[in-house]
C-alpha atoms as a PDB file:
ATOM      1  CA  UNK A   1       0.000   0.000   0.000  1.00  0.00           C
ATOM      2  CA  UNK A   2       1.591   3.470  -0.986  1.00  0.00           C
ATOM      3  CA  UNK A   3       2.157   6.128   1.635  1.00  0.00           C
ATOM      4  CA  UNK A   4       1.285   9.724   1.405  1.00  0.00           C
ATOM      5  CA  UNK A   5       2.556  12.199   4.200  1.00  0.00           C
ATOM      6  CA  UNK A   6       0.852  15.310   4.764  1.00  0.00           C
ATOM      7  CA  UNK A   7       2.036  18.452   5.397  1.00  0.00           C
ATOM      8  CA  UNK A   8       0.262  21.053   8.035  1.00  0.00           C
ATOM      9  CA  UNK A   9      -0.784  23.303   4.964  1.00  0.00           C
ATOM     10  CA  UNK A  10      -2.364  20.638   3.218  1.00  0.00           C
ATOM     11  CA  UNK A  11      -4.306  19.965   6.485  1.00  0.00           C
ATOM     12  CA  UNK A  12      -5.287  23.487   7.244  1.00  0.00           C
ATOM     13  CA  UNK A  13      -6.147  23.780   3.824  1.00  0.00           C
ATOM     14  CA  UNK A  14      -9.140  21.596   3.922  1.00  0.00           C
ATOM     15  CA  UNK A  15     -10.547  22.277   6.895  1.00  0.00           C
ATOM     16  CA  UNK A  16     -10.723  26.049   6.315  1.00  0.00           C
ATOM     17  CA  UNK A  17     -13.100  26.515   3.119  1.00  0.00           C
ATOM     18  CA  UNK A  18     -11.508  30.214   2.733  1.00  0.00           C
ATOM     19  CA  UNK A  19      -7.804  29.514   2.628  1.00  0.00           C
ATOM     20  CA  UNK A  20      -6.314  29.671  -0.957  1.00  0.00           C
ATOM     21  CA  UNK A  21      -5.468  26.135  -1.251  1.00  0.00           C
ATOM     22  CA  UNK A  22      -8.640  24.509  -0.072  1.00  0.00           C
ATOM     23  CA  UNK A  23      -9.907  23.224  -3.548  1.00  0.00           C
ATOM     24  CA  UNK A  24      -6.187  21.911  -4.235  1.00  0.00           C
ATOM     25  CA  UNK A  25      -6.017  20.386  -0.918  1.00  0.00           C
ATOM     26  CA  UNK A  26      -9.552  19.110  -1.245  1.00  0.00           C
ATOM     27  CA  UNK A  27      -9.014  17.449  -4.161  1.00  0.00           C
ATOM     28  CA  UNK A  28      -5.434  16.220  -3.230  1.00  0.00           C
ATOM     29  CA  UNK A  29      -6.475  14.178  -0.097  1.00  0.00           C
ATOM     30  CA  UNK A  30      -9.555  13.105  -2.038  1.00  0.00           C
ATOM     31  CA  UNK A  31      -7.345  11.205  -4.655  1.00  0.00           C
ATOM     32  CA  UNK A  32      -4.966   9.574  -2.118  1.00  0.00           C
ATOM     33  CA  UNK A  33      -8.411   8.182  -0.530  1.00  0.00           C
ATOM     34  CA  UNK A  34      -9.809   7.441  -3.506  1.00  0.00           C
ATOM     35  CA  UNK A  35      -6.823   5.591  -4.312  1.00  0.00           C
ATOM     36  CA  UNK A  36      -6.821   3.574  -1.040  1.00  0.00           C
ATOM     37  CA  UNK A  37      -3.126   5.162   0.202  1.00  0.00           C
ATOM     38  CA  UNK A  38      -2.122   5.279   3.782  1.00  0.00           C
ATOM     39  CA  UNK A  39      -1.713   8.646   4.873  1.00  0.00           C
ATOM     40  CA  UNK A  40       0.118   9.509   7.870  1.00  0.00           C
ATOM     41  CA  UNK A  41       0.965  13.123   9.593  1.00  0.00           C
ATOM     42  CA  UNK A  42       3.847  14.109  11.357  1.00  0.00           C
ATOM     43  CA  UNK A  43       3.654  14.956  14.812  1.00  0.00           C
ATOM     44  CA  UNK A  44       5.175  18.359  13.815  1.00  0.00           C
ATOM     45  CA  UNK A  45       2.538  18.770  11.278  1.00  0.00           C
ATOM     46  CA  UNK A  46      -0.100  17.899  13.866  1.00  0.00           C
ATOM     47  CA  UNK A  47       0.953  20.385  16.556  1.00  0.00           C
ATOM     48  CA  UNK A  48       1.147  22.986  13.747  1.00  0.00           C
ATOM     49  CA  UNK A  49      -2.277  22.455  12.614  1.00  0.00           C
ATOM     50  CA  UNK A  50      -3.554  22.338  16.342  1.00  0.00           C
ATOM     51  CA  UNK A  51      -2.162  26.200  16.680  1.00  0.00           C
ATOM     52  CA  UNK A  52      -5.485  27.581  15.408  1.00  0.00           C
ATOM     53  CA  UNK A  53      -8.458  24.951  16.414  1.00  0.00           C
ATOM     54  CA  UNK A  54      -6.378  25.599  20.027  1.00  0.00           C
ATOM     55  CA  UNK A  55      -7.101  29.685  20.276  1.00  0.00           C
ATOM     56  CA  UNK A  56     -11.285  29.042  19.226  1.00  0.00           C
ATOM     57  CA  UNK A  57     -11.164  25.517  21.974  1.00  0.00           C
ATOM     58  CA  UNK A  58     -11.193  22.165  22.409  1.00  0.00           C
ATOM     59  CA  UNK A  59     -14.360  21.506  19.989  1.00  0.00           C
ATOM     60  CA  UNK A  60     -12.154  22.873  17.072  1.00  0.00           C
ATOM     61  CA  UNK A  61      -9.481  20.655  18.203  1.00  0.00           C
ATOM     62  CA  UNK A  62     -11.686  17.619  18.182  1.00  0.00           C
ATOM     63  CA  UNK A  63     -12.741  18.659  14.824  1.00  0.00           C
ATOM     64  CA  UNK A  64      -9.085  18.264  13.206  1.00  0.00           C
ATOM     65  CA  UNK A  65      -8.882  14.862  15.543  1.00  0.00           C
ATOM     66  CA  UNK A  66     -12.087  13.382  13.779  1.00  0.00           C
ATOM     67  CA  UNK A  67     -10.992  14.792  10.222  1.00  0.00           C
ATOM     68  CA  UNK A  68      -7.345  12.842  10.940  1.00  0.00           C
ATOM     69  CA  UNK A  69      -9.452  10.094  12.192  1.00  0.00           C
ATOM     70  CA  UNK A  70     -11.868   9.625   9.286  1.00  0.00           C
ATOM     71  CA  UNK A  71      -8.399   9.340   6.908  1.00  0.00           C
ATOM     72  CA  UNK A  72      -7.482   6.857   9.313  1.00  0.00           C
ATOM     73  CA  UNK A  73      -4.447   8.577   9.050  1.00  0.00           C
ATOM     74  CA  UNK A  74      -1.783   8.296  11.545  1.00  0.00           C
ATOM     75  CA  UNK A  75       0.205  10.827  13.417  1.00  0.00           C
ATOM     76  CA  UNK A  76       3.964   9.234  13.258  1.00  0.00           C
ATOM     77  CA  UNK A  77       6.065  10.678  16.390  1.00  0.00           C
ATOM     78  CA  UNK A  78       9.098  11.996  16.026  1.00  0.00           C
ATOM     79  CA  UNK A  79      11.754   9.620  16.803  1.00  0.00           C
ATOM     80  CA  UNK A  80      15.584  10.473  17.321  1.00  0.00           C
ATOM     81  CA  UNK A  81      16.324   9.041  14.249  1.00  0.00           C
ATOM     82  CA  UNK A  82      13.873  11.302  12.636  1.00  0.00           C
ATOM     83  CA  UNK A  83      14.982  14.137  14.268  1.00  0.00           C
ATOM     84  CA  UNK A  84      18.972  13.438  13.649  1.00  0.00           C
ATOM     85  CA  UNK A  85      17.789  13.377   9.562  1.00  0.00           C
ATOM     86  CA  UNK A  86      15.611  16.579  10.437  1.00  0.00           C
ATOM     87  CA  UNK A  87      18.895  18.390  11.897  1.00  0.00           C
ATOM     88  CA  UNK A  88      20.711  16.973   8.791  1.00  0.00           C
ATOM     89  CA  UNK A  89      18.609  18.144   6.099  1.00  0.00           C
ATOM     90  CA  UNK A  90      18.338  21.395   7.727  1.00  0.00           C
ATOM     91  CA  UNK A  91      22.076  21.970   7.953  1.00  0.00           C
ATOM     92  CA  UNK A  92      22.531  20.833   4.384  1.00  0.00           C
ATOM     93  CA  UNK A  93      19.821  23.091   2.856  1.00  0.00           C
ATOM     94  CA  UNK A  94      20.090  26.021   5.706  1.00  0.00           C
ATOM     95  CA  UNK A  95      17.471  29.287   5.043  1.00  0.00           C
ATOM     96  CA  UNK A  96      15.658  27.100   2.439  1.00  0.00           C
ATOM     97  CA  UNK A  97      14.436  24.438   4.537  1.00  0.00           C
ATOM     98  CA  UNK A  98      13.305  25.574   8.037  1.00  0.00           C
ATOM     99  CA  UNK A  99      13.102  23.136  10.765  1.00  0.00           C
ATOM    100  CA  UNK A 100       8.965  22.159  11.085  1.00  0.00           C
ATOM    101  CA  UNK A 101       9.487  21.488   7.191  1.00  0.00           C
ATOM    102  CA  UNK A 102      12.592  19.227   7.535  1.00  0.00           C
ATOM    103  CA  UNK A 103      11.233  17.184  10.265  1.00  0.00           C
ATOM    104  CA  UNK A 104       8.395  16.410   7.605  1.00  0.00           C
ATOM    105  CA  UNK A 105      10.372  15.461   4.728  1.00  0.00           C
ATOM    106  CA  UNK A 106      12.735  13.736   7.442  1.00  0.00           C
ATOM    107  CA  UNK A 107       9.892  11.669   8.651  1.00  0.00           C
ATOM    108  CA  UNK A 108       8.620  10.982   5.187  1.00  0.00           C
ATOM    109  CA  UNK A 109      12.156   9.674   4.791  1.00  0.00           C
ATOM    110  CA  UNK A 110      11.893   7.367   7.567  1.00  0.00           C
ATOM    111  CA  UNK A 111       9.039   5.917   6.871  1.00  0.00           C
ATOM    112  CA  UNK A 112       9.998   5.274   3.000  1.00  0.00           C
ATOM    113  CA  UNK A 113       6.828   7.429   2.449  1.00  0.00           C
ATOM    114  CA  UNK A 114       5.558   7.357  -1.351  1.00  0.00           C
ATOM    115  CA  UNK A 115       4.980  10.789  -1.809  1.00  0.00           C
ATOM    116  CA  UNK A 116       4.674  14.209   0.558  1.00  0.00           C
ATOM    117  CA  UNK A 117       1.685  16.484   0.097  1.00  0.00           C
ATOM    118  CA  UNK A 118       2.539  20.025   0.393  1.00  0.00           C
ATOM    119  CA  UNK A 119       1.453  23.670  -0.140  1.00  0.00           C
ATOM    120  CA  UNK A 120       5.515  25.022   0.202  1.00  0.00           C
ATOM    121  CA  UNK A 121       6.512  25.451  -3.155  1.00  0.00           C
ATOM    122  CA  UNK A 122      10.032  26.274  -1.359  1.00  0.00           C
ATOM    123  CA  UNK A 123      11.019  23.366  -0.172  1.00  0.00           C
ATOM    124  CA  UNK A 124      14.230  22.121  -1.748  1.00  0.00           C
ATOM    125  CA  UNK A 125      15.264  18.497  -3.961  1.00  0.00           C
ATOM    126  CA  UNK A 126      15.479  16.105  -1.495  1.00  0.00           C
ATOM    127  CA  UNK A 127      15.505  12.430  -3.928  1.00  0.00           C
ATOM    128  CA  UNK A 128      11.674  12.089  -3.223  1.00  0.00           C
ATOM    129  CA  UNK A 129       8.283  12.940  -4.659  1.00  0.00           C
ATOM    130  CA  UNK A 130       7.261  15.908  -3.212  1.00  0.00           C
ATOM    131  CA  UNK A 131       4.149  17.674  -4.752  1.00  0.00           C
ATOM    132  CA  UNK A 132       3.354  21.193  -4.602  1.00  0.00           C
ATOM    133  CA  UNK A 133      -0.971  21.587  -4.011  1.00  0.00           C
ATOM    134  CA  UNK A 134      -2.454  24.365  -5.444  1.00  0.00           C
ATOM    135  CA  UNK A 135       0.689  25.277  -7.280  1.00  0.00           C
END
């Protein structure tokens, strides 16, 4: 079964109908279901996501929990190893990559993920697929 990681702006982007990548990130996530992938979240990502469901209460943070739950998608922790690869991509690709980025890529490393969801057209070569939504 393929693996899709998803990035915090992917996340935020479909639960908030008025951000500028909600039809992308709509449709994104809607193909990796449709095509039956596993889809798992950093725990980076996660906390990131949690920042604004967390300022309007815990009912807006249960939302985000039951959206992640109805993808059955997992939220992978981040290990040592994943943070040593973090650390290293960040020192190798400085400005370019900050850190919450590189410990997504790191842990879609880890995991041997199939492909990263993103809405960071930034993010630098890293030997993986890595696609851009709403781009």
């Amino acid at each position: 079964m393929a693996l899709t990681i998803l990035d915090a702006g992917v996340i935020i982007g479909v639960l908030d109908e008025g951000d500028a990548h909600n039809a992308a990130a709509v449709e994104s996530v809607r193909q990796a279901v449709a095509r039956d992938e596993a889809i798992a979240v950093p725990a980076s990502a996660y906390a990131e996501c949690l920042v604004g469901p967390a300022r309007s209460g815990r009912d807006a943070m249960r939302a985000l929990d039951a959206f992640l739950a109805d993808l059955a998608a997992d939220v992978e922790p981040i290990t040592r190893q994943v943070a040593a690869r973090a650390a290293e991509l960040r020192a190798r690709h400085g400005r370019r990559l900050r850190l919450p980025d590189a410990l997504v890529l790191a842990t879609a490393l880890h995991l041997r993920a199939d492909r990263v969801l993103t809405t960071d057209a930034g993010w630098p070569r890293i030997g993986m697929r890595v696609e851009v939504v709403g781009a």
